[in-house]
PDB file of N, CA and C in Angstrom:
ATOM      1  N   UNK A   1      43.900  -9.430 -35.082  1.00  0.00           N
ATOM      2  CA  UNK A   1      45.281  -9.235 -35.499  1.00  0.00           C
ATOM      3  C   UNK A   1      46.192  -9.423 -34.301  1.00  0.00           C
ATOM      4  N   UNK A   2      47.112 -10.545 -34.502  1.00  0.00           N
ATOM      5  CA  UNK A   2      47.997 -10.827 -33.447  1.00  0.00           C
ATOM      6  C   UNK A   2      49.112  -9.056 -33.056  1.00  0.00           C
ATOM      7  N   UNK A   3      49.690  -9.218 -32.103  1.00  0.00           N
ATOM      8  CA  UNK A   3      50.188  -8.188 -31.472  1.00  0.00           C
ATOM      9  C   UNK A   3      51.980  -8.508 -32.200  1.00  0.00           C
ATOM     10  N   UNK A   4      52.732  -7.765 -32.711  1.00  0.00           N
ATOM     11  CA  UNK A   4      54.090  -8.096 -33.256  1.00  0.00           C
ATOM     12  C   UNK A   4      55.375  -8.423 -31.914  1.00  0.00           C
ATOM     13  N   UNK A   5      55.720  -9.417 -31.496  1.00  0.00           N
ATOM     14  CA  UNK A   5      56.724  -9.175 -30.497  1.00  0.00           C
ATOM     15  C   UNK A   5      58.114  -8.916 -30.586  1.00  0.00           C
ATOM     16  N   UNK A   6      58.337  -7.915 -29.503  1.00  0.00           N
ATOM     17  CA  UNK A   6      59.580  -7.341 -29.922  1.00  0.00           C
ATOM     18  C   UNK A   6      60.755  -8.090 -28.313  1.00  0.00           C
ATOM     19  N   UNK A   7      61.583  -7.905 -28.837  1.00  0.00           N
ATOM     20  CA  UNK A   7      62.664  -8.394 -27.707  1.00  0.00           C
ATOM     21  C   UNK A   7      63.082  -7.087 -27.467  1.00  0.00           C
ATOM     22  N   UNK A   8      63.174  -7.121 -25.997  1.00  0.00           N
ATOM     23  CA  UNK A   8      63.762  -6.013 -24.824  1.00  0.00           C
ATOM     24  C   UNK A   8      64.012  -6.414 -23.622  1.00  0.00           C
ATOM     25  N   UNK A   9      65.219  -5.778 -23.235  1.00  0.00           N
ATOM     26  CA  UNK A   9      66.194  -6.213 -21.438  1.00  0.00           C
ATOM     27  C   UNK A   9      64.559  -5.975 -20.385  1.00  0.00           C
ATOM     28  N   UNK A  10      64.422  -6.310 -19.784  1.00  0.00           N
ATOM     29  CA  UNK A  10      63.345  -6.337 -18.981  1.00  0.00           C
ATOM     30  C   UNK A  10      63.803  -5.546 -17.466  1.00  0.00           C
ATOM     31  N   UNK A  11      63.964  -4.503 -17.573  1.00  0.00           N
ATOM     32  CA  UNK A  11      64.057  -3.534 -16.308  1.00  0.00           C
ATOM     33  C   UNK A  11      63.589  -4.016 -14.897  1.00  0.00           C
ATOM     34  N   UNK A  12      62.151  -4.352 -14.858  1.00  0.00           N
ATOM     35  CA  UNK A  12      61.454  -4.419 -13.852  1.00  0.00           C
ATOM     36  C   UNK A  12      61.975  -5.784 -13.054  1.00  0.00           C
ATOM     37  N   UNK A  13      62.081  -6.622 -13.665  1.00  0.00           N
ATOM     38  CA  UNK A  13      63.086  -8.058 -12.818  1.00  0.00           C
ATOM     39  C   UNK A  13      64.514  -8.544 -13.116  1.00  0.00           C
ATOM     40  N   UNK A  14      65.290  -7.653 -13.313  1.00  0.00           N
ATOM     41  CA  UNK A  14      66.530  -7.602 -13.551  1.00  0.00           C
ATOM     42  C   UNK A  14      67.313  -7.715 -12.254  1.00  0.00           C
ATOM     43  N   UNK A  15      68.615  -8.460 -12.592  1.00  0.00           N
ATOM     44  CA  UNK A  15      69.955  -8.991 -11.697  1.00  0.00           C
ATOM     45  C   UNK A  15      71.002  -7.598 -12.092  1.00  0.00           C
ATOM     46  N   UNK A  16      71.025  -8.150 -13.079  1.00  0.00           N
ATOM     47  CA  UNK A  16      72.303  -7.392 -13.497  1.00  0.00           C
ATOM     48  C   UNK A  16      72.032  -6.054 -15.045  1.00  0.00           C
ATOM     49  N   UNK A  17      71.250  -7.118 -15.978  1.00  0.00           N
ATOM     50  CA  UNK A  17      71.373  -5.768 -16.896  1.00  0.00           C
ATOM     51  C   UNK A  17      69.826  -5.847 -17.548  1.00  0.00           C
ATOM     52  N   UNK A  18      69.161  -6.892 -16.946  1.00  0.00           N
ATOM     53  CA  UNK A  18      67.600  -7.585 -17.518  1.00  0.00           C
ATOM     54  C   UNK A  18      67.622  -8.520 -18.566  1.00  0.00           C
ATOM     55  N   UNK A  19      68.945  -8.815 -18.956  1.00  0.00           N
ATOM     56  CA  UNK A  19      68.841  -9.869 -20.226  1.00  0.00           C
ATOM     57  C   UNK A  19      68.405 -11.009 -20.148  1.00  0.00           C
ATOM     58  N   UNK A  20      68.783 -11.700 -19.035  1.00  0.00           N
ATOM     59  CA  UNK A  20      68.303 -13.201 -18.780  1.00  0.00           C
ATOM     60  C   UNK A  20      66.686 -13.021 -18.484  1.00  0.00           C
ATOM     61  N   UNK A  21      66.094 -11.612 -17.974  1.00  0.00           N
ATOM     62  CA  UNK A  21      64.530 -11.568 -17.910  1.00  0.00           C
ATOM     63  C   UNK A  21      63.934 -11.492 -19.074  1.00  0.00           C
ATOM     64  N   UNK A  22      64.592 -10.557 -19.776  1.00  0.00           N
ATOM     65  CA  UNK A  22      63.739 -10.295 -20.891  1.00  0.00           C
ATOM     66  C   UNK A  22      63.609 -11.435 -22.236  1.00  0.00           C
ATOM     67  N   UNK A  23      64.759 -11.971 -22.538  1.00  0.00           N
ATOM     68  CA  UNK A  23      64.630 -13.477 -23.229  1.00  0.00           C
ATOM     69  C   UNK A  23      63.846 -14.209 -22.395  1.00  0.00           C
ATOM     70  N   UNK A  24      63.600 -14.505 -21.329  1.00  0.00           N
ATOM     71  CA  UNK A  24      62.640 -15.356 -21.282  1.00  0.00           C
ATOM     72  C   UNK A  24      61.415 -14.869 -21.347  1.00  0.00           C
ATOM     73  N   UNK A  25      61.302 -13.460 -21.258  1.00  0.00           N
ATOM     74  CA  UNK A  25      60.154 -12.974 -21.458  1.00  0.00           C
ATOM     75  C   UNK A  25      59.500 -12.661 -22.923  1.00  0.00           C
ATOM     76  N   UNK A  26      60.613 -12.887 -23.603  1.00  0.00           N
ATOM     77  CA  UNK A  26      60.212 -13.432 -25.262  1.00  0.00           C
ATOM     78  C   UNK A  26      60.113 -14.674 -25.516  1.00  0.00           C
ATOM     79  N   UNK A  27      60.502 -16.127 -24.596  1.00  0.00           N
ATOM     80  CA  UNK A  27      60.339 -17.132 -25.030  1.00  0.00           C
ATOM     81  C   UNK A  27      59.401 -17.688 -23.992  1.00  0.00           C
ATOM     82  N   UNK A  28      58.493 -16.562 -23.669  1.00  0.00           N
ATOM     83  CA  UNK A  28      57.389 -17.444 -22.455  1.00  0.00           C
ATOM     84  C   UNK A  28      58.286 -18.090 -21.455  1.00  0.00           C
ATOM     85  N   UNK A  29      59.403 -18.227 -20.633  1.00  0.00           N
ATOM     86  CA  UNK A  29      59.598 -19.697 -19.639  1.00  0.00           C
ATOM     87  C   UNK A  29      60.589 -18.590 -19.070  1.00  0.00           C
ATOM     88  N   UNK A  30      60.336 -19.805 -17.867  1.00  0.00           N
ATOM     89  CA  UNK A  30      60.895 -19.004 -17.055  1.00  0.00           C
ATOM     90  C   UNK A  30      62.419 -18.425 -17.088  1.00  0.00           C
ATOM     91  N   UNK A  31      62.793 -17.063 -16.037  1.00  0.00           N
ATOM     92  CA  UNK A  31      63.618 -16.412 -16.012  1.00  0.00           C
ATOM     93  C   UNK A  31      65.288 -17.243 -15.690  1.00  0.00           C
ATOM     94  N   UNK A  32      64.317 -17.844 -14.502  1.00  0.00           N
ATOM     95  CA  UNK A  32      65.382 -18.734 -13.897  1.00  0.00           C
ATOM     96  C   UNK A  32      66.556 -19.492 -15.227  1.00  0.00           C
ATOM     97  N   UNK A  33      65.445 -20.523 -15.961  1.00  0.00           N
ATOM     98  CA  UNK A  33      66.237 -21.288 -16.762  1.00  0.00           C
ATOM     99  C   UNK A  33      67.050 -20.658 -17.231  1.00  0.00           C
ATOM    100  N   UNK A  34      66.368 -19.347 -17.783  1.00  0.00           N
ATOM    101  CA  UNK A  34      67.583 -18.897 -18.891  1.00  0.00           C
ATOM    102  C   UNK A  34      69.380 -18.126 -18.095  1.00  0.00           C
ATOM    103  N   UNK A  35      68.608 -17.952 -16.654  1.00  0.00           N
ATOM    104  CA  UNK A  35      69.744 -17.174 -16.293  1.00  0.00           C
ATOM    105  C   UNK A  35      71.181 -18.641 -15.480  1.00  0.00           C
ATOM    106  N   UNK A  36      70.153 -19.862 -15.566  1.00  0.00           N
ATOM    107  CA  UNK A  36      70.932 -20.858 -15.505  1.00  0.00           C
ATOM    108  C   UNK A  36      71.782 -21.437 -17.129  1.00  0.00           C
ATOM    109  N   UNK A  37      71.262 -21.138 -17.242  1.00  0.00           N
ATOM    110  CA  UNK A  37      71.781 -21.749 -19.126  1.00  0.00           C
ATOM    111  C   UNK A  37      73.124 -20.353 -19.653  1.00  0.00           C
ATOM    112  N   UNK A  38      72.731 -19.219 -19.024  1.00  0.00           N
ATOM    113  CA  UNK A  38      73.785 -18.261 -19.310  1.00  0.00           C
ATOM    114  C   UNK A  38      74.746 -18.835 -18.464  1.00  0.00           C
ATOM    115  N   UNK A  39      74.598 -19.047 -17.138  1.00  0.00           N
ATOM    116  CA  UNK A  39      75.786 -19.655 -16.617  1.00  0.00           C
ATOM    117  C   UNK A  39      76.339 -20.665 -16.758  1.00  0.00           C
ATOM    118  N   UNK A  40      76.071 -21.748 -17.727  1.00  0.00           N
ATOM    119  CA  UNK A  40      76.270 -22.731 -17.788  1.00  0.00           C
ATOM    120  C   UNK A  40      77.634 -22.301 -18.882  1.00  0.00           C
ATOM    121  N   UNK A  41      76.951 -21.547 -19.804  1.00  0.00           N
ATOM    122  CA  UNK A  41      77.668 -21.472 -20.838  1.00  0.00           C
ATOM    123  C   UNK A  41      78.732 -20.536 -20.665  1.00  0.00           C
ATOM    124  N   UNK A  42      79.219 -19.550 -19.496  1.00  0.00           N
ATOM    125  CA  UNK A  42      79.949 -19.121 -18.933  1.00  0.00           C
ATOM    126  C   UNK A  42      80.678 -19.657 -18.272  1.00  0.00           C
ATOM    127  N   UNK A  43      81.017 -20.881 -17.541  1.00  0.00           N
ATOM    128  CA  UNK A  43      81.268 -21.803 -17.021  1.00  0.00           C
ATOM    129  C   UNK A  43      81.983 -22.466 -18.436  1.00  0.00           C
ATOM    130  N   UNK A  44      81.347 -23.201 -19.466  1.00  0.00           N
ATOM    131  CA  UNK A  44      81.837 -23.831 -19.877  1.00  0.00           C
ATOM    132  C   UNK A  44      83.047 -22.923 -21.085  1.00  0.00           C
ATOM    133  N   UNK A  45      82.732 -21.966 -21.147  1.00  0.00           N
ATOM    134  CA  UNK A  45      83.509 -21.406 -22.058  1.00  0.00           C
ATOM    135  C   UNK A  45      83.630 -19.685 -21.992  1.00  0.00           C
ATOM    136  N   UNK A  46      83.605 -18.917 -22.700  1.00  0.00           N
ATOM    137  CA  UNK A  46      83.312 -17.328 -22.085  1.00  0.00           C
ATOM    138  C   UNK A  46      82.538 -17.060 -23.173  1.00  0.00           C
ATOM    139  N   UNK A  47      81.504 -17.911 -24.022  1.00  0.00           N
ATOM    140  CA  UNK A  47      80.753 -17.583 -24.998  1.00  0.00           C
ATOM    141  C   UNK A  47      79.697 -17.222 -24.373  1.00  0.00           C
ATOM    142  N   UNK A  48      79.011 -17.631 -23.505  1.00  0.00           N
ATOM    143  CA  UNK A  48      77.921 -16.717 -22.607  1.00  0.00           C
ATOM    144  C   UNK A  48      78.230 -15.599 -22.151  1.00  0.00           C
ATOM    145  N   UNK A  49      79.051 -14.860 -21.670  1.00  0.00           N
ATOM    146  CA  UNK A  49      79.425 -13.539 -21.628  1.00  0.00           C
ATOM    147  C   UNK A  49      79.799 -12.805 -22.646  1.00  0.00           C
ATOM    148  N   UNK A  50      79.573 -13.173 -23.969  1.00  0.00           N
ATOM    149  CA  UNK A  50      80.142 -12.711 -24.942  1.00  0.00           C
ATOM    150  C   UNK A  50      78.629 -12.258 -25.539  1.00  0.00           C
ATOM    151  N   UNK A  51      77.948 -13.523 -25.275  1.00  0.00           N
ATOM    152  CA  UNK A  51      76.245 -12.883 -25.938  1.00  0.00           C
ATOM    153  C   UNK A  51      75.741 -12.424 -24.692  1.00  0.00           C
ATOM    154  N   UNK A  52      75.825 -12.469 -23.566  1.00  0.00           N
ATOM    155  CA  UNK A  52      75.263 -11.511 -22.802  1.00  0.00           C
ATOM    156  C   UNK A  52      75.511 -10.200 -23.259  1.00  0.00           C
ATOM    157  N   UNK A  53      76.980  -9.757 -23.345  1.00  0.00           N
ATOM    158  CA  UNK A  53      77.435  -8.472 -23.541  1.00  0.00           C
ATOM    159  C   UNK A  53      77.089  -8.174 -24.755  1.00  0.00           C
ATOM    160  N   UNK A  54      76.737  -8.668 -26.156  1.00  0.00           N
ATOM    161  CA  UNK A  54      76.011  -8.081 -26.970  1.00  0.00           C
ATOM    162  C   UNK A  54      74.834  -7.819 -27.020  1.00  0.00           C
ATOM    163  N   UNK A  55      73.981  -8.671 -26.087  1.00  0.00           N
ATOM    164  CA  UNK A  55      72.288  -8.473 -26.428  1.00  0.00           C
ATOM    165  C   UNK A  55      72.524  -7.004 -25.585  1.00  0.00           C
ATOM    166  N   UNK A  56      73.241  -6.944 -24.069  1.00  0.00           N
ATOM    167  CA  UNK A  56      73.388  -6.130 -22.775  1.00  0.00           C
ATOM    168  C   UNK A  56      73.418  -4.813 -23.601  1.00  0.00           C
ATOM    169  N   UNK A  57      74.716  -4.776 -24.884  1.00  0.00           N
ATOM    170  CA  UNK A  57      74.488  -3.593 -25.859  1.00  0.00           C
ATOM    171  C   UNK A  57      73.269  -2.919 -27.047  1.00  0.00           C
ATOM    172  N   UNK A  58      73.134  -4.838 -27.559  1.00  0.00           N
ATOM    173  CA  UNK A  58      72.414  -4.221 -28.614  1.00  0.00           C
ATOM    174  C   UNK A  58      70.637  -3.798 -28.003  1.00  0.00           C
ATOM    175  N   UNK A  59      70.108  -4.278 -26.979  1.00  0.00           N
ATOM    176  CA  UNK A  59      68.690  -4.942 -27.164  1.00  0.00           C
ATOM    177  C   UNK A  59      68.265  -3.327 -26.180  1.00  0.00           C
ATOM    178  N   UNK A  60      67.384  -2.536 -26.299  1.00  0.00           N
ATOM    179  CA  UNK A  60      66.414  -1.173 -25.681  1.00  0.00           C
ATOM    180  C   UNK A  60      66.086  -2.046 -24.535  1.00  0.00           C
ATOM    181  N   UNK A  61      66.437  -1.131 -23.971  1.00  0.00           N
ATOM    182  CA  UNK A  61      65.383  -1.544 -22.500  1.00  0.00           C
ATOM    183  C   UNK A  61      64.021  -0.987 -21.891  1.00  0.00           C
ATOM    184  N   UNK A  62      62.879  -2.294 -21.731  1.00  0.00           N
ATOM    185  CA  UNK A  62      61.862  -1.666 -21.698  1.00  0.00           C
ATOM    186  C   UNK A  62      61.020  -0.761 -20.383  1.00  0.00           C
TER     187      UNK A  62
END
């Protein structure tokens, strides 16, 4: 029986709040990309800070 995965801010290698760790730590790859792709999209618009700050609220930290 496979194990159920859950999404959570990732404490242990965290910058700022663990979000960019812990999504990648639900999508297998690395941390880096994702915390480049948040900035990208912060950069291009303020919609990356907008889902940062909701996962930053909604998601337990593990």
């Amino acid at each position: 029986m496979s194990e159920i995965k859950k999404f959570m801010r990732n404490s242990a290698d965290k910058k700022i709040a663990g979000v960019c760790s812990g999504v990648a730590e639900y999508l297998n790859i690395d941390p880096t990309i994702v915390r480049i792709l948040f900035l990208i999209a912060l950069i291009c618009g303020s919609l990356g800070l907008w889902i940062y700050l909701i996962i930053w609220i909604c998601a337990p930290e593990k």
